[in-house]
Every structure is written in C-alpha cells, then in structure tokens.
Protein backbone atom coordinates (compact mmCIF):
# COMPACT_ATOMS: atom_id res chain seq x y z
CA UNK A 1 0.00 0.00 0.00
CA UNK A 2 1.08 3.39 -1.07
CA UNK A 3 1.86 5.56 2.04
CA UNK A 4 -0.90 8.74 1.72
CA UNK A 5 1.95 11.85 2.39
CA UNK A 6 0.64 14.39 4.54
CA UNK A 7 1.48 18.72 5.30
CA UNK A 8 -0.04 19.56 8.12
CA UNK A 9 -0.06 23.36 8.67
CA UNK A 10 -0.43 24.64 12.39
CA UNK A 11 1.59 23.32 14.97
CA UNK A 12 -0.34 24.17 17.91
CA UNK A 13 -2.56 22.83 20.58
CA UNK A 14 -4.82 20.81 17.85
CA UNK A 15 -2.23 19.89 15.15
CA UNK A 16 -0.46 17.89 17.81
CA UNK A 17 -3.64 16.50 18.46
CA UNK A 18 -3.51 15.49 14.84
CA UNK A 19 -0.47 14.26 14.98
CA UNK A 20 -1.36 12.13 17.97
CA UNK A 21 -3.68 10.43 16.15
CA UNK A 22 -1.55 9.66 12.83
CA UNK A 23 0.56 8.17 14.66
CA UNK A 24 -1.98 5.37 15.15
CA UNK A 25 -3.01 5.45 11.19
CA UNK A 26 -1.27 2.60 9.00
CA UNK A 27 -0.12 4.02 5.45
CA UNK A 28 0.15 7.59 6.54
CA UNK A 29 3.29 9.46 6.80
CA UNK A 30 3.53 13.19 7.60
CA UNK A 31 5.92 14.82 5.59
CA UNK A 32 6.18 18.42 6.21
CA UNK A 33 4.60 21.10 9.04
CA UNK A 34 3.85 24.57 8.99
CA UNK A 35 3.40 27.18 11.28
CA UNK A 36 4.05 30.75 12.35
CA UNK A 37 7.25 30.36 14.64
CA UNK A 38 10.31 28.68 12.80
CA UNK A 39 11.90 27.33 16.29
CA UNK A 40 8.62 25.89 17.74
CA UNK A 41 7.63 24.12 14.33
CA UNK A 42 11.46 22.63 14.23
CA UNK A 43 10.91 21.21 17.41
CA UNK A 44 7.70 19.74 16.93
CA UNK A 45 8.72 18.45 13.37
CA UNK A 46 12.18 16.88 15.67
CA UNK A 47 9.68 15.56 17.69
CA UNK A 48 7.04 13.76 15.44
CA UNK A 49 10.27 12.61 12.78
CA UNK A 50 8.79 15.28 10.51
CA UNK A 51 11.19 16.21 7.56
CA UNK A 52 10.22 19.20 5.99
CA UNK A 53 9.64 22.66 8.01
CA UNK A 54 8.20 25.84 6.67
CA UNK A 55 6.28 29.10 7.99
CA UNK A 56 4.40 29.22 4.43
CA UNK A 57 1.57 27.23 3.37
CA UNK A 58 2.69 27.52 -0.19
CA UNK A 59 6.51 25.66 0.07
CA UNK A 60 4.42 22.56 1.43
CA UNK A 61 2.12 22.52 -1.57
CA UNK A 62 4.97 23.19 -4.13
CA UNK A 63 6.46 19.52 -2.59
CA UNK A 64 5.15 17.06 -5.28
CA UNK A 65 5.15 14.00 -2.80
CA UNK A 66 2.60 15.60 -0.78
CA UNK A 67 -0.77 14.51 -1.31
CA UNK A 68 -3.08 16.03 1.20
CA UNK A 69 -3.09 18.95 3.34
CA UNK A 70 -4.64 19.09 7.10
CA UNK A 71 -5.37 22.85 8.30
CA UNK A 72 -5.13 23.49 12.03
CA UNK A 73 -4.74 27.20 11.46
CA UNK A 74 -6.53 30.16 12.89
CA UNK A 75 -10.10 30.46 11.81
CA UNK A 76 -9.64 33.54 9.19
CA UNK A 77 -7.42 31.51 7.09
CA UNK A 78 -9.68 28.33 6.80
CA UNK A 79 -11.02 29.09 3.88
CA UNK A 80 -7.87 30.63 1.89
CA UNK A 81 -5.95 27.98 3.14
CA UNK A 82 -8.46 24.93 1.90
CA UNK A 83 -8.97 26.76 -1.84
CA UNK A 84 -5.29 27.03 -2.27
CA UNK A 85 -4.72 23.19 -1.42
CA UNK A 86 -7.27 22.37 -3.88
CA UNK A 87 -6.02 24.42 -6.27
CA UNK A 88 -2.57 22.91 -5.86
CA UNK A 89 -4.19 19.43 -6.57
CA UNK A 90 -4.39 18.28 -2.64
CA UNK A 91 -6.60 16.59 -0.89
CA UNK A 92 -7.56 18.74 2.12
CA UNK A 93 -9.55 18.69 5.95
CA UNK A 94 -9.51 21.36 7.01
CA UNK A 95 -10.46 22.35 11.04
CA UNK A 96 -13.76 23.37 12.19
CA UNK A 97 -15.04 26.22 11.29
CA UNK A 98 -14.94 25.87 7.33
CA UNK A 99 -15.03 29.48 6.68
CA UNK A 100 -16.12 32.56 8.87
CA UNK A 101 -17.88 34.70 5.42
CA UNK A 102 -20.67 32.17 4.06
CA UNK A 103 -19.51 33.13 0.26
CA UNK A 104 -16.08 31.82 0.90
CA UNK A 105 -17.41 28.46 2.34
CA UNK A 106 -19.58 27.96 -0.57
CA UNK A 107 -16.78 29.05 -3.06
CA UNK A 108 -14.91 26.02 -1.05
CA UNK A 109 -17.99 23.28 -1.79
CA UNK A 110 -18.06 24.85 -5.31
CA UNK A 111 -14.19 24.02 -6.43
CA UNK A 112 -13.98 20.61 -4.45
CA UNK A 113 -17.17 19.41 -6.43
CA UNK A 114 -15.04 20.50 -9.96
CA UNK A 115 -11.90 19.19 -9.35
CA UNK A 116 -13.23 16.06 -7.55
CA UNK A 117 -10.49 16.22 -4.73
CA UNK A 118 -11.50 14.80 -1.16
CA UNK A 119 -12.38 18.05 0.86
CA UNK A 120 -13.62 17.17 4.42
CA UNK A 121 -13.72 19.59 7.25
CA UNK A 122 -13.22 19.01 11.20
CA UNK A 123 -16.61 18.47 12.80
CA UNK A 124 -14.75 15.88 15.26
CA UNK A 125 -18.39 15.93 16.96
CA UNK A 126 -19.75 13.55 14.20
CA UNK A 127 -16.83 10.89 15.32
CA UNK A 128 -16.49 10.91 18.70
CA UNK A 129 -17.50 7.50 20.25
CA UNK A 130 -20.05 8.79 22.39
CA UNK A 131 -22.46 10.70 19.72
CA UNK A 132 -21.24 7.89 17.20
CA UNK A 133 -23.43 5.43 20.11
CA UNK A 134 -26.13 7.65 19.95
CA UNK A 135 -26.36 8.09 16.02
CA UNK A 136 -25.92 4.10 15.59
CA UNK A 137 -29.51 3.98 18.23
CA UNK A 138 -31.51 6.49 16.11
CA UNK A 139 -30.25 5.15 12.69
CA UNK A 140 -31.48 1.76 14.18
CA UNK A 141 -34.64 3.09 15.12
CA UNK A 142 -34.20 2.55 18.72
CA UNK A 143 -33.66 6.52 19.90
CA UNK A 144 -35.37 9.65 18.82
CA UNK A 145 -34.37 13.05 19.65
CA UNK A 146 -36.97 15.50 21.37
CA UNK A 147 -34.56 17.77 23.02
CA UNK A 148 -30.74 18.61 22.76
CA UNK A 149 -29.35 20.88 25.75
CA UNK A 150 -25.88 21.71 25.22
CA UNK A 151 -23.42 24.01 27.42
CA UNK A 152 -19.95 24.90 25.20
CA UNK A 153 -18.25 26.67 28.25
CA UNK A 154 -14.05 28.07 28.61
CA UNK A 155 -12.57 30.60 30.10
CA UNK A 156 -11.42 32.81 27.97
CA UNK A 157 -11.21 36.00 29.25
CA UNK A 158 -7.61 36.54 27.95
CA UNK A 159 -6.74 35.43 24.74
CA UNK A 160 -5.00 31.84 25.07
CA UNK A 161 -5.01 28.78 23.41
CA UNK A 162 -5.60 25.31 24.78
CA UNK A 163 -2.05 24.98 26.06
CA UNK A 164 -2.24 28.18 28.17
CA UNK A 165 -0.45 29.87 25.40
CA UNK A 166 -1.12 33.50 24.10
CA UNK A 167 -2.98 33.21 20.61
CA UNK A 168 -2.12 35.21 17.29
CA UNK A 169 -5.84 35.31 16.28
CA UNK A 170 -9.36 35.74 18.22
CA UNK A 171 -11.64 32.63 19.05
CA UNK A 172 -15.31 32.87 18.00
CA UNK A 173 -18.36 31.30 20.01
CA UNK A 174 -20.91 31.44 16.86
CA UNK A 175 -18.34 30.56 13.84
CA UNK A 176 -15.79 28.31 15.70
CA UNK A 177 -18.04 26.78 19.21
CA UNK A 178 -21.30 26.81 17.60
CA UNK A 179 -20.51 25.69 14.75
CA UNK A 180 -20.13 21.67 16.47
CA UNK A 181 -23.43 22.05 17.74
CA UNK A 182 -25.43 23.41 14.78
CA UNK A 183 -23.83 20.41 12.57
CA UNK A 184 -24.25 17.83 15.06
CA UNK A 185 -28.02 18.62 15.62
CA UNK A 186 -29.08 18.21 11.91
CA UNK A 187 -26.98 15.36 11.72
CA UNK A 188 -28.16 13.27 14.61
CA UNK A 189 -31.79 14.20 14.03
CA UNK A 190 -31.05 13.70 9.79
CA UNK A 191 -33.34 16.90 9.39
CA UNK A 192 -32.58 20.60 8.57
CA UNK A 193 -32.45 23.18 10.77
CA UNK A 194 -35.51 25.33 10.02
CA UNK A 195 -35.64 27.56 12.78
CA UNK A 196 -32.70 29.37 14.62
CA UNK A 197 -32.44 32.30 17.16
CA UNK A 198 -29.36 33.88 18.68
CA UNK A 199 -28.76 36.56 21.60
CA UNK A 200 -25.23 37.66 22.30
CA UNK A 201 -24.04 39.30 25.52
CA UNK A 202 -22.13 42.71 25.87
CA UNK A 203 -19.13 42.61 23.83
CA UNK A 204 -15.57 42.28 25.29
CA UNK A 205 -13.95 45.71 24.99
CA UNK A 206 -10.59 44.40 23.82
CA UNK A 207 -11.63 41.22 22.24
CA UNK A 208 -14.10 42.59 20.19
CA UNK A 209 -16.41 39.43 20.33
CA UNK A 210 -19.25 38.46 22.80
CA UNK A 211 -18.55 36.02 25.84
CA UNK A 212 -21.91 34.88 26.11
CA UNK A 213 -24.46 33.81 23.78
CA UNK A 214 -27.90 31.78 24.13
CA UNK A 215 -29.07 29.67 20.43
CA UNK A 216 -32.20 27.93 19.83
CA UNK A 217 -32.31 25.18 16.73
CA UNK A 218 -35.79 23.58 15.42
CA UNK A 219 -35.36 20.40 13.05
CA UNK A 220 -37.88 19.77 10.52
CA UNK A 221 -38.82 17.01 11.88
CA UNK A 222 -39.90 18.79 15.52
CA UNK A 223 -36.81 18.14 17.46
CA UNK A 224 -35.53 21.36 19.42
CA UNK A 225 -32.03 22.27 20.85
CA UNK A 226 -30.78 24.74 23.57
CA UNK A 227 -27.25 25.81 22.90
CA UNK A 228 -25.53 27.88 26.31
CA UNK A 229 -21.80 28.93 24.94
CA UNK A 230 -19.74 31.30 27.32
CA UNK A 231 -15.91 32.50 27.35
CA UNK A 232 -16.86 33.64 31.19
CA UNK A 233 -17.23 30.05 32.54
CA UNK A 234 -14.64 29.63 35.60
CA UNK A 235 -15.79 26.15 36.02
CA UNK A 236 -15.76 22.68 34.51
CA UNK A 237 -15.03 23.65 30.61
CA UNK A 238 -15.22 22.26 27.35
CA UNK A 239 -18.77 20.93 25.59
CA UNK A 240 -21.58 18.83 27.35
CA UNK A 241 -24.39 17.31 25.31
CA UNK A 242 -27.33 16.31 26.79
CA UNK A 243 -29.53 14.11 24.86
CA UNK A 244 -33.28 13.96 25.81
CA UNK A 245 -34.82 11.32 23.69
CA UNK A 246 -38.30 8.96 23.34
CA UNK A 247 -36.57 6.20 25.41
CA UNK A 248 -33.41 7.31 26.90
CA UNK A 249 -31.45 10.34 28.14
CA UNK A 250 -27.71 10.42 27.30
CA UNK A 251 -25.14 12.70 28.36
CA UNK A 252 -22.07 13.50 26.15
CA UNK A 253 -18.57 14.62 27.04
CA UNK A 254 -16.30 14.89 24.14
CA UNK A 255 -15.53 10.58 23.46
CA UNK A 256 -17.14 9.86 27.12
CA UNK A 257 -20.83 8.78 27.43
CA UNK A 258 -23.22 8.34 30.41
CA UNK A 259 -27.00 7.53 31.42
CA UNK A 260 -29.01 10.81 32.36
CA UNK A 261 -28.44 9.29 35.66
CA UNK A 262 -24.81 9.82 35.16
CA UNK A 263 -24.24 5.69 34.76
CA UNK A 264 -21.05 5.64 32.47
CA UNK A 265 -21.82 3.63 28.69
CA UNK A 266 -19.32 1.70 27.40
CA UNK A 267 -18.54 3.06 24.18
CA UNK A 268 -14.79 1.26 23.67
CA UNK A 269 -16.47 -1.05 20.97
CA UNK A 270 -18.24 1.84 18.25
CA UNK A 271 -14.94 2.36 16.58
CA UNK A 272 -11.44 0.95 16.03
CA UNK A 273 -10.05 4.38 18.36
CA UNK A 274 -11.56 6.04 21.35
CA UNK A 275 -10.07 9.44 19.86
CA UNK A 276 -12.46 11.66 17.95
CA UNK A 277 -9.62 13.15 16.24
CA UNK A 278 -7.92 10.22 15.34
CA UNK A 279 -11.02 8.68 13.86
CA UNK A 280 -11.94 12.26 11.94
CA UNK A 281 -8.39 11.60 9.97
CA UNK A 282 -9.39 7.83 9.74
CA UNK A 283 -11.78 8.55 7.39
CA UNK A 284 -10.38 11.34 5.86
CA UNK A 285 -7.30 9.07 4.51
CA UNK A 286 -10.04 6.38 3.76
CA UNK A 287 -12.12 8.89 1.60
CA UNK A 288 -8.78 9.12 -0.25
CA UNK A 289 -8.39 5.53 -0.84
CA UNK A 290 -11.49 4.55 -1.46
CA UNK A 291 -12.15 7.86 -4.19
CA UNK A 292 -15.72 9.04 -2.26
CA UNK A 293 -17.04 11.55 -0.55
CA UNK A 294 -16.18 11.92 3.29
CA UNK A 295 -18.47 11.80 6.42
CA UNK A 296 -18.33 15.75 7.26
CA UNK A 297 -17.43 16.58 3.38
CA UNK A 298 -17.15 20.47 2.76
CA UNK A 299 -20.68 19.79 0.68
CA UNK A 300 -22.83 18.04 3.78
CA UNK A 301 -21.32 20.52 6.38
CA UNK A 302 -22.42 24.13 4.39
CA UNK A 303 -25.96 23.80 6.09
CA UNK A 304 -24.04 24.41 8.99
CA UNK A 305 -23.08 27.69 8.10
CA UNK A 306 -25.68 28.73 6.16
CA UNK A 307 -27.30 28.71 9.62
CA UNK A 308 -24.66 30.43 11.15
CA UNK A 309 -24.47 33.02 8.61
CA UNK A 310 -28.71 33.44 9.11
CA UNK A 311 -27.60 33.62 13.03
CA UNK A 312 -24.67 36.42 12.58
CA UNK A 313 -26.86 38.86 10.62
CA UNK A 314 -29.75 37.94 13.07
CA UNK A 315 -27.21 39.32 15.70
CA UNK A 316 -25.97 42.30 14.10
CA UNK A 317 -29.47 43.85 12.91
C-alpha cells in the first residue's frame, strides 16, 4: 500500500492532536509542518520525525510528494488555506469552522465538487465515540431526539489557546463553538435546521467578540435544541451534550458517554479508536483511498453555516 503523504499546517494545541492520532493510522506518513514560529515548528517536526519545516503554506504545496493537506490554522485563514490546497491538486480537511464569510465556504464546496479532490472539514463531533453510540440507536430506530441541551463553556477572558499559550488570532463562540453544535443537531436528528435564534451578551472591549451567547435550533422534523456557549465560565469547561430522547437520556462529554443518571456507557467497541480526532483523519485518509465523498465533506457541512451566517446577521441587525 502506497503511504498517503501528509502537510499539516499549524503546529499548535490541535495539530499535535492530529499528529497524535496519525501516529496510530497505517499508510500515513507526515511529511512536512507549517506554522508561524520557525523554532517551535522545528521542534515539533524533531519531535514527530517530521522532515520538511516551513512558515508558508505555499513551500508545502509546491512539494510534489505531498498529497493532502490538514489545516489546524486560525479560523480567518480556513477558507484561503483549503482553496489554495485544492487548487494545488491536494486533498484537504480542514479544522472546524470551514469558513467565517458564508460566500467563501460555498466558493470552497463549489471548487472541491469541480476538481473532484476529497475536501472534508473538522466536525470531530460527528466521530467521537459517544455521539457515534447515539447516532448508531436512532439510525437503528431505537432513539429519537426531542430535546438537545448543550453548554460549550471556557474561560477565555484573555486570549490563550488550549495549552495556556497567548494566541495570534481571536476565538469565536458562533463561527468556531457553535458551529459543532449546529452540525451535530441536523446530523443526529437527519433533518434541517428550520428555525434558529441567537442573543449575544455585551461585547468584550478588547476582544471585540461576545462572551456569552444563548441559540435555539428547530429540526424539521420537531426536534428542538438549547445551545448555552460562554468565554466567562470559571468552572468545569469544554462541551456537554445532553440528549433527551423517546426512550433514553444520554449525556455526552467529548468521546465519554453516560445515562441521564450519570451511569457511564461503554462506548470502547463503536470504533477501532476512542479518539475523535484520530477517527476524523481515519476517514479522511479512507475517503482518499477509497475515491468518495467523506463523512463531514465540505458539501454536507455548508448547512451548517448557512445557519450560522442566518444567526450572525440575526445578531448584528
């Protein structure tokens, strides 16, 4: 088997996360890494057996031998980032959010469909173990969704990344946070999102985003969600899904799942990983191989952000 050779641009908090998970992939060999500081991407790239180092996006897509690109780069650039792989010929997955500008998402969906290239984004939601348990239920009929009450909650009140690290960019709670939710709702309930309200607290006066913000979702098919996302959260933090069902209540933390009564599931048995990420670039290299379209492909995720978009100008009005 032809090893699939990999650029992965962003060395940070989540591309290691990536590169965590690789490590675990048969056939896959990472090749060259990106990202903003020289030093720290040489010592990462020492680190992981890495060969080729670069601060620009463009030296790792001149490399021939490189076949696809992953993106764990600030929001801002998602979207430039993921049309210049494909129009270098790369496959590409980029992290979640796709795009923050609806137009450049759907300029994304537009030139993946023409030049047929795998383009997959990172809604790691859809592959943790835990919602992967609770999508295998409903797809067998045995679970329907009424309610989804979700809390995405950090503290944030600096600008830091997830290794306590200053950031070079600004976080967002409806492009980057919300975005997991919106997806994962549609997708779990396999109906649109035809309803959607957002209200935003005051906005941070050096930030220049809102901390707190309160969305409602309504499927087609009657199903609801409450989403609670806050940067002033001095508690536990990350994302907790509750799932209120027809038969059963389940509570999600990132791969972990329990009963509403807090009785832990086991979920060590839905895939071949208990790592969301690792099973996200699973079937990203498999997509590859096997010449189809991708679970999370640029083209099934745009809902998301059309959503998002109809949320943002919602806000601002």
């Amino acid at each position: 088997m032809k090893p699939i050779k990999v650029a992965l641009a962003g060395a940070g908090a989540f591309g290691i996360k990536h590169l965590d998970g690789i490590k675990n992939i048969d056939g896959v060999e990472v090749v060259s890494l990106i990202s903003r500081e020289l030093d720290k991407t040489k010592e990462v790239a020492a680190k992981y057996g890495i060969p080729h180092v670069s601060t620009e996006l463009a030296d790792s897509l001149a490399l021939k031998e490189v076949d696809a690109v992953i993106l764990c780069t600030p929001t801002q650039m998602h979207a430039s980032q993921t049309l210049a792989c494909l129009k270098a010929g790369k496959h590409v997955q980029v992290e979640i959010p796709l795009c923050d500008v609806l137009t450049d998402g759907e300029e994304v969906v537009q030139l993946a469909a023409k030049n047929g290239l795998v383009a997959m984004c990172g809604h790691t939601r859809r592959f943790n173990p835990s919602h992967q348990y609770v999508h295998n239920k409903i797809t067998a009929g045995q679970f329907n969704i009424q309610q989804m009450d979700v809390q995405t909650y950090f503290f944030r009140r600096s600008n830091m990344n997830a290794l306590g690290q200053p950031r070079s960019w600004t976080d967002h709670l409806l492009w980057h946070h919300a975005a997991h939710t919106v997806d994962l709702f549609a997708y779990q309930c396999g109906s649109p999102i035809v309803q959607a309200n957002a209200i935003q607290g005051p906005i941070h006066p050096t930030l220049g985003i809102a901390m707190d913000m309160s969305i409602q979702l309504k499927a087609a098919n009657g199903a609801i969600c409450t989403l609670s996302l806050s940067f002033n959260n001095d508690g536990p933090l990350g994302t907790f899904f509750r799932y209120i069902g027809d038969s059963a209540t389940y509570i999600a933390r990132y791969d972990d799942l329990f009963t509403g009564k807090e009785e832990k599931i086991d979920v060590s048995q839905v895939a071949v990983s208990m790592n969301g990420i690792e099973l996200q670039d699973r079937e990203f290299f498999a997509a590859i191989r096997d010449g189809r379209a991708p679970n999370s492909s640029v083209a099934s995720v745009l809902p998301c952000y059309q959503v998002l978009h109809a949320l943002e100008r919602q806000l601002s009005s």
